[in-house]
Every structure is written in C-alpha cells, then in structure tokens.
N, C-alpha and C. Protein backbone atom coordinates (compact mmCIF):
# COMPACT_ATOMS: atom_id res chain seq x y z
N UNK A 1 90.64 -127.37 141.56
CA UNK A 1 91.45 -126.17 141.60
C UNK A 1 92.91 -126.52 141.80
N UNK A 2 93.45 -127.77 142.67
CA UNK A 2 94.79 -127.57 142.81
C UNK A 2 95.22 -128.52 141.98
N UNK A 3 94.40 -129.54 141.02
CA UNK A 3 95.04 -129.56 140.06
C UNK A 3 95.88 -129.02 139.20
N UNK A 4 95.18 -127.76 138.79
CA UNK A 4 96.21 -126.86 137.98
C UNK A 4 97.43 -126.74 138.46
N UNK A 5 97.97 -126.96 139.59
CA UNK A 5 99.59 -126.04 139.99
C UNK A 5 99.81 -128.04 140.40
N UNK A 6 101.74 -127.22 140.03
CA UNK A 6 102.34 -128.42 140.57
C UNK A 6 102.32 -129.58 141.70
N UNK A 7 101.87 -130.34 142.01
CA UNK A 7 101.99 -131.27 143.15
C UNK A 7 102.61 -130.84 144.30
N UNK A 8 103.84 -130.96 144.02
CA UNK A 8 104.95 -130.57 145.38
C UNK A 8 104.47 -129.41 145.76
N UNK A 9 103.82 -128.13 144.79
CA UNK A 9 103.90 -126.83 145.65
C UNK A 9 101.88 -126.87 146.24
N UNK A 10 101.30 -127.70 145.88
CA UNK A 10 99.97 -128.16 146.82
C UNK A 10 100.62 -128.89 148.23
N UNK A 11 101.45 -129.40 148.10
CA UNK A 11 102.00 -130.44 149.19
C UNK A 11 102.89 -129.83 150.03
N UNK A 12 103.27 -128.51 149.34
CA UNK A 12 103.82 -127.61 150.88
C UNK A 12 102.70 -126.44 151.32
N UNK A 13 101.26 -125.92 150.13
CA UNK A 13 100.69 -125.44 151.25
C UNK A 13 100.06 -126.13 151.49
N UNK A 14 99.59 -127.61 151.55
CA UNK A 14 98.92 -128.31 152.71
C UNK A 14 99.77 -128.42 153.73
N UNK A 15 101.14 -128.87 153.97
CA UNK A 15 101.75 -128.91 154.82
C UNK A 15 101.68 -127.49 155.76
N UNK A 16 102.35 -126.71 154.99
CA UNK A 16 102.03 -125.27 155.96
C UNK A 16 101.03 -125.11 156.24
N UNK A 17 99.43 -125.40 155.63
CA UNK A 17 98.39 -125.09 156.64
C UNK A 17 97.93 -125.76 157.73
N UNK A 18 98.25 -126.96 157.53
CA UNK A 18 98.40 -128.04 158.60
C UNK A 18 99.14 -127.79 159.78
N UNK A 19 100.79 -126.99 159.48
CA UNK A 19 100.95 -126.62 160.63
C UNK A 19 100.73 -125.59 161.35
N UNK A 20 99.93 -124.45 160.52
CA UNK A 20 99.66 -122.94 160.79
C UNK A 20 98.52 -123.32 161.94
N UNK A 21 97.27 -124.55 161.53
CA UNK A 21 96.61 -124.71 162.47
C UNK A 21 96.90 -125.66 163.49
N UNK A 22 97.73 -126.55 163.43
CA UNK A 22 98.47 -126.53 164.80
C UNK A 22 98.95 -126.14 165.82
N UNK A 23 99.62 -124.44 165.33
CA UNK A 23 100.37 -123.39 166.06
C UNK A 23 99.14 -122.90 166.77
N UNK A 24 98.35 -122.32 165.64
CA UNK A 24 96.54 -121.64 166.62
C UNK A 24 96.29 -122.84 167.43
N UNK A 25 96.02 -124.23 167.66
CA UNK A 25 95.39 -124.47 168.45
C UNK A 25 96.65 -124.91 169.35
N UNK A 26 97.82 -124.85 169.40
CA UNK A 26 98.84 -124.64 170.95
C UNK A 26 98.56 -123.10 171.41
N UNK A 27 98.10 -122.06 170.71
CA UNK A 27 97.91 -121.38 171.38
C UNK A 27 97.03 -121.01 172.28
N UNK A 28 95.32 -121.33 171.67
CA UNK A 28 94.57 -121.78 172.10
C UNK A 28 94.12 -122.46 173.13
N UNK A 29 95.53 -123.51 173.32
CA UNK A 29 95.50 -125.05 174.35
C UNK A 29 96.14 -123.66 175.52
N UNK A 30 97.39 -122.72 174.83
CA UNK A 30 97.96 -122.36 176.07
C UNK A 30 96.90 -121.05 177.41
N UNK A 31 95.77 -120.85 176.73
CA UNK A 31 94.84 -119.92 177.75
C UNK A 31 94.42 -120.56 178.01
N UNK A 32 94.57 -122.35 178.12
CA UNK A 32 93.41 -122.80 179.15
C UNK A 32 94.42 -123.86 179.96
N UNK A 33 95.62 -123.98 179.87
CA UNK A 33 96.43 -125.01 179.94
C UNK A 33 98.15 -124.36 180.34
N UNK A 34 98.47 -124.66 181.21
CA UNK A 34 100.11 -124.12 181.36
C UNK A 34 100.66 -124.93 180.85
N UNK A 35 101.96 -124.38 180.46
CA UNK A 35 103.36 -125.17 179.74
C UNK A 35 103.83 -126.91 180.23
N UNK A 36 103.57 -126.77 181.55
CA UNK A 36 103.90 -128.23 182.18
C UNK A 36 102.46 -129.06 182.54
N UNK A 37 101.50 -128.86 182.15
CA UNK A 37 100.04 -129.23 182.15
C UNK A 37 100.94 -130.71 181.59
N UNK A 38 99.62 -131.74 182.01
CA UNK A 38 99.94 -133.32 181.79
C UNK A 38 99.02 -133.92 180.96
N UNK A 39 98.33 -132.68 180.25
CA UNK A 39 97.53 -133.49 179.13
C UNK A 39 98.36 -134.01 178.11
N UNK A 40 97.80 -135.01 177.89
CA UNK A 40 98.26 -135.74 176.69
C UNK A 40 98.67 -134.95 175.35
N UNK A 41 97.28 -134.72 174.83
CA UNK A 41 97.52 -133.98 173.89
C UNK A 41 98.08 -132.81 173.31
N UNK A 42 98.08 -131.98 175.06
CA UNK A 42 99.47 -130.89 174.87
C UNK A 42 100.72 -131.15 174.74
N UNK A 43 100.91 -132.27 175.23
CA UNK A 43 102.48 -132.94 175.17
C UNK A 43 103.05 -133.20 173.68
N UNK A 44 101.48 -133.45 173.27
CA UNK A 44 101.63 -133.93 171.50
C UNK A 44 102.03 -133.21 170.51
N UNK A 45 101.27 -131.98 171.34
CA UNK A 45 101.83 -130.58 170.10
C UNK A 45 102.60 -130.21 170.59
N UNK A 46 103.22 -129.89 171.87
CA UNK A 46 104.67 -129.49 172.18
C UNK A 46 105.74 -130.23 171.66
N UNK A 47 105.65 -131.52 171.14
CA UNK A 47 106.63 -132.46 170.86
C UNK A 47 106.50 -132.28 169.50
N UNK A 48 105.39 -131.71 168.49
CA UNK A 48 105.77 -131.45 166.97
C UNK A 48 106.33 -129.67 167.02
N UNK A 49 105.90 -129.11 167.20
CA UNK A 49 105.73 -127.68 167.60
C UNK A 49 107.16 -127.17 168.01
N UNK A 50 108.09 -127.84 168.92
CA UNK A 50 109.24 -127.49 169.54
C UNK A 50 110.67 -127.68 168.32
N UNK A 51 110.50 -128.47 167.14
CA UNK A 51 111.41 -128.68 166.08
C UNK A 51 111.68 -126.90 165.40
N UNK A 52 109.94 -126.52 165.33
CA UNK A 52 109.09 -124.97 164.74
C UNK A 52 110.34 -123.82 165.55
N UNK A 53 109.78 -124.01 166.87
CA UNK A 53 110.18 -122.99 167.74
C UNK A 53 111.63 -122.74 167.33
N UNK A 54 112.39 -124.13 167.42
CA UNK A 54 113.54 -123.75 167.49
C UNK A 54 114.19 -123.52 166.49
N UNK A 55 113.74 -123.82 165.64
CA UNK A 55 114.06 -123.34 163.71
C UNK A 55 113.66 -121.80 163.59
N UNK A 56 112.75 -121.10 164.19
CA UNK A 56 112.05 -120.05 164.13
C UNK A 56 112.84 -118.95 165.58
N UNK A 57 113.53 -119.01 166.43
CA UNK A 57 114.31 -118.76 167.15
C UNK A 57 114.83 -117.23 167.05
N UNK A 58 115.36 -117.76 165.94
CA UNK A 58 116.48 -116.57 165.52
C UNK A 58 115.79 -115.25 165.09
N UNK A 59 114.75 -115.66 164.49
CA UNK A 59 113.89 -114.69 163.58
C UNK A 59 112.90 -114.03 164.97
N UNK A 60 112.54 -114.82 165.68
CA UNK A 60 111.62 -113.93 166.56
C UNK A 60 111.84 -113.09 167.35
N UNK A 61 111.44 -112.26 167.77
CA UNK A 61 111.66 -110.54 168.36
C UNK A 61 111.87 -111.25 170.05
N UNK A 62 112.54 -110.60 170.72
CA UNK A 62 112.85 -110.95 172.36
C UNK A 62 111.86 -110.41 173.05
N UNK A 63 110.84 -109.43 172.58
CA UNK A 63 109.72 -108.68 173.27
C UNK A 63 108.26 -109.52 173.14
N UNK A 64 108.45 -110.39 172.10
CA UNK A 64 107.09 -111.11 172.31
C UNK A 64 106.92 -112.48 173.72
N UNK A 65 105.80 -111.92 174.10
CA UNK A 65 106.15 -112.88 175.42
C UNK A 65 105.29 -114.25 174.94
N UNK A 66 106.35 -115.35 175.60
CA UNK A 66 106.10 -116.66 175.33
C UNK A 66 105.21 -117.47 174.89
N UNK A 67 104.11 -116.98 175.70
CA UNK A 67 102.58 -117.63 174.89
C UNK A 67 101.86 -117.15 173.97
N UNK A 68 102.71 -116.42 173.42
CA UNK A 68 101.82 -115.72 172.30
C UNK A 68 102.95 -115.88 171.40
N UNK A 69 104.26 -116.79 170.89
CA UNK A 69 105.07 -117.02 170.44
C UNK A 69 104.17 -117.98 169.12
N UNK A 70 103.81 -118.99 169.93
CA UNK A 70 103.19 -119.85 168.65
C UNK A 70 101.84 -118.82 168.05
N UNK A 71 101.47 -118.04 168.09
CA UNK A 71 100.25 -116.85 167.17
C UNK A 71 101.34 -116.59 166.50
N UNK A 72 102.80 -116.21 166.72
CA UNK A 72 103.33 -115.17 166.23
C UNK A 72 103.87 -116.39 164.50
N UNK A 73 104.51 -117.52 164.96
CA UNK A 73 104.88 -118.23 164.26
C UNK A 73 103.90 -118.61 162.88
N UNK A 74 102.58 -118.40 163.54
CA UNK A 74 101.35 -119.03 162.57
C UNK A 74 100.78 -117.83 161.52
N UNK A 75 101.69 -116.81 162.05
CA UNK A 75 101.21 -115.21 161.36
C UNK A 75 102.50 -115.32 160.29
N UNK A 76 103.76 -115.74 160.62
CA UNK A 76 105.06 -115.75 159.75
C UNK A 76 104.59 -117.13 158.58
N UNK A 77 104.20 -118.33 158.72
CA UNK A 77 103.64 -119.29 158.22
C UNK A 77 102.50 -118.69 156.84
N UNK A 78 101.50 -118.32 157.76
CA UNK A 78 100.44 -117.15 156.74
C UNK A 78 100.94 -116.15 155.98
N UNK A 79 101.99 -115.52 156.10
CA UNK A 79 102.67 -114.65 155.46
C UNK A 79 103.34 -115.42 154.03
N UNK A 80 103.72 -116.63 154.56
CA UNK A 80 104.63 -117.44 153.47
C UNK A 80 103.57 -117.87 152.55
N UNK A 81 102.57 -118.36 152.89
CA UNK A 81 101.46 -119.10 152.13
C UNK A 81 100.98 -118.04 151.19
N UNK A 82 100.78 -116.92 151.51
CA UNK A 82 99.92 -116.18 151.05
C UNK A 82 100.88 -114.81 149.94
N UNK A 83 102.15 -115.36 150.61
CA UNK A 83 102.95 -114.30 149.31
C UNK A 83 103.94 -115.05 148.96
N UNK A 84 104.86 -115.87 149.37
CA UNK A 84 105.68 -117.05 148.88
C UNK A 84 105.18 -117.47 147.66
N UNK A 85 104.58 -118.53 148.14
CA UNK A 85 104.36 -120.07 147.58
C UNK A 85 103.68 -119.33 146.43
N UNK A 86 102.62 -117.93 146.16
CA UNK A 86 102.62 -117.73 144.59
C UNK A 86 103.20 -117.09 143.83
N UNK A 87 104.50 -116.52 144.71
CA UNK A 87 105.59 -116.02 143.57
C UNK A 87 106.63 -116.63 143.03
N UNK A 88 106.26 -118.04 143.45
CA UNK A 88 107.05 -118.81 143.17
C UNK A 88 106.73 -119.15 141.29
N UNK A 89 105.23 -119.18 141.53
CA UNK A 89 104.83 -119.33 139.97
C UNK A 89 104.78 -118.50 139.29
N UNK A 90 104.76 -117.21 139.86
CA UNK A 90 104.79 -115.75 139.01
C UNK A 90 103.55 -114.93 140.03
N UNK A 91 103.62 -113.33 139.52
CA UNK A 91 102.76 -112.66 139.82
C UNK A 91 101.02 -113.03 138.94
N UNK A 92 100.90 -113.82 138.08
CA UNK A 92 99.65 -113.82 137.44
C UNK A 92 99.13 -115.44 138.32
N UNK A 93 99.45 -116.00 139.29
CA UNK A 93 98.30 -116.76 140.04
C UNK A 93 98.85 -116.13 141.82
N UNK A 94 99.03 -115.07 141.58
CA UNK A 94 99.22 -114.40 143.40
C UNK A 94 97.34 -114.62 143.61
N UNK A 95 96.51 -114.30 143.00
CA UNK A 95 95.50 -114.44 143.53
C UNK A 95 94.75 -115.59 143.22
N UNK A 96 95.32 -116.47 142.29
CA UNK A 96 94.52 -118.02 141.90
C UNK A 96 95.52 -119.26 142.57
N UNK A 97 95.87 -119.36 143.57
CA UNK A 97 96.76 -119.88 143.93
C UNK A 97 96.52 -119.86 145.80
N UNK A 98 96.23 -118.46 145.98
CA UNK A 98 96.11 -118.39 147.27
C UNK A 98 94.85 -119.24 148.50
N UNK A 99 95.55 -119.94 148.94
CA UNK A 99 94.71 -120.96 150.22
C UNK A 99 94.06 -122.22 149.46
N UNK A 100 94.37 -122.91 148.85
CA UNK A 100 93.98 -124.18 148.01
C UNK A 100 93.55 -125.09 149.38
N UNK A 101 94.46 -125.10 150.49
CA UNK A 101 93.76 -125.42 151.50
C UNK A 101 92.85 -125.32 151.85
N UNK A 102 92.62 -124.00 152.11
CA UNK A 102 90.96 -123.81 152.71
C UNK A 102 90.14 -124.23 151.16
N UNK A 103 90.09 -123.84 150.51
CA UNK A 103 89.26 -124.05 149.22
C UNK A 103 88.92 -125.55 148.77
N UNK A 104 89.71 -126.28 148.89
CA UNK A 104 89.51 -127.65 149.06
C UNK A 104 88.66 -128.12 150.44
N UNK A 105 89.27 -127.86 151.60
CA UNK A 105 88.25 -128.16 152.55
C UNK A 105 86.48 -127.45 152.50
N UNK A 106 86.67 -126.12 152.00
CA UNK A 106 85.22 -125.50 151.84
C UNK A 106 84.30 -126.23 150.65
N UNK A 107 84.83 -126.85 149.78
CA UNK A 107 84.40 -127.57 148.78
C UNK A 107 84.08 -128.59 149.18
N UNK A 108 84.71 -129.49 149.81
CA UNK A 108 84.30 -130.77 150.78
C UNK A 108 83.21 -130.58 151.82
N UNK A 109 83.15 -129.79 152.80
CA UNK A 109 82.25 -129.60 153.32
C UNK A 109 80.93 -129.78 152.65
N UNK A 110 80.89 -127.95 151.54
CA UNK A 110 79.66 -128.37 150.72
C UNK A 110 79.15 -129.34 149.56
N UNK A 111 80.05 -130.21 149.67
CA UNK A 111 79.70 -131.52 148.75
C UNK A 111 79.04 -132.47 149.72
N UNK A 112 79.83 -132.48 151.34
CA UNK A 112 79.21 -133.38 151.75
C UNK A 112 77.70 -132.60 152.97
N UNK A 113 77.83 -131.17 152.63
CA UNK A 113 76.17 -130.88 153.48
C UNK A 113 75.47 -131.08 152.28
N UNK A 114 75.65 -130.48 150.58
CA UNK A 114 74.72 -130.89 149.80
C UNK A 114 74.40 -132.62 149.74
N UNK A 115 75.25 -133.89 150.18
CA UNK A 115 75.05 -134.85 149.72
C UNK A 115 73.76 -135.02 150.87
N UNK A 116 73.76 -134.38 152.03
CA UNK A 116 73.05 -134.85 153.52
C UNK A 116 71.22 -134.80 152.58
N UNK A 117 71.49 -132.99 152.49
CA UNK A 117 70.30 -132.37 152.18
C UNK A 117 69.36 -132.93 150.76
N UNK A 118 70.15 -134.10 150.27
CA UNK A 118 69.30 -134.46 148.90
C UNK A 118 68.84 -135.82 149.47
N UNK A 119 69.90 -136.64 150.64
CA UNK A 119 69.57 -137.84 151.45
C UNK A 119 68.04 -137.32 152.37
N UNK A 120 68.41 -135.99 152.71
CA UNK A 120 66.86 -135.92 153.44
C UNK A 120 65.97 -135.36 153.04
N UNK A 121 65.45 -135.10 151.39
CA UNK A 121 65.00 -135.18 150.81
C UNK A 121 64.07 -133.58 151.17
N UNK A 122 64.98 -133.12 150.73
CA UNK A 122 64.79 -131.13 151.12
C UNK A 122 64.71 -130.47 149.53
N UNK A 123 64.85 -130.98 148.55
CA UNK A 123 64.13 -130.96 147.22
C UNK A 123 65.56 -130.25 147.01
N UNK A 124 67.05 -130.33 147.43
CA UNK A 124 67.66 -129.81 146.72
C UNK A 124 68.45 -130.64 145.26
C-alpha cells in the first residue's frame, strides 16, 4: 500500500505516528508517574517530547491543564495525519492514503500470526 505514494510523504506519516504514540504513552506514563519521577524511561520521553512542547507552545490554549497537554498535542498530530498529509496529494487519496502506519503494522501482525498458525499446524 505505501508503495504507491511518495517516499518522503510515507516517511513523515511514519514519523508523525511514531511521535503521536509517544505523546499517548507520556501521557499515560503521567497518571502513574509525576513530572520529577526518576524513572529512566520518563526522563527519555521528556527529553524527546520537550523539543514538541515547545514548538507547540504558542498554539496551545492556557486552559488546558498540564498533564493532559501531551493528549492534546497527539490529537493536533492526528489531525495533521489524517487531513494534511492527503491533501497534499489531492482530494482523490483523502481516503487511500489515510494511516499507512497503522495498515502496515496490521498487515505485519497478520502475516506474522498467519505464519505461527500454519507452523502449528491448525490447517490454515
């Protein structure tokens, strides 16, 4: 499927979905985890995540409260993916175009549960 469309514009919505689910799981991390928590791995996404925030700054509303900042960012992200990136090619792939991300990963999956189910010999 993402053969058909240009390279570079597969390579920014992988990039954007890559970081859309980044943002969900800092948010995620933040109901179980405070801002100065010493996990490692929160430190990890605060340190990619904080370039986001502050590029995204200007645009965000002063009423959304803080931990629910990165949902808000991953909803502006989804917005771009899903009406951007296919009007870029025109209105005739707005709907053949949309989430190549997920569609590639859902394809992988069932390539590799069908490869399991013929290894364990389930007559598929």
């Amino acid at each position: 499927m993402a053969q058909s469309f240009p390279i570079w514009l597969t390579a920014v919505d992988y990039f954007l979905a890559c970081l859309m689910i980044v943002l969900l799981v800092k948010f995620i991390l933040n109901l179980f985890f405070s801002e100065v928590s010493n996990f490692k791995f929160l430190r990890l996404i605060n340190r990619i995540i904080q370039p986001i925030f502050n590029f995204t700054n200007k645009i965000t509303p002063n009423f959304i409260v803080q931990p629910i900042i990165p949902l808000y960012v991953a909803w502006l992200i989804f917005m771009i993916r899903l009406y951007l990136l296919p009007l870029i090619l025109g209105y005739s792939y707005l709907g053949k175009f949309a989430f190549t991300f997920e569609k590639d990963i859902s394809a992988q999956i069932k390539s590799i549960l069908l490869d399991i189910a013929i290894n364990l010999n389930y007559g598929i």
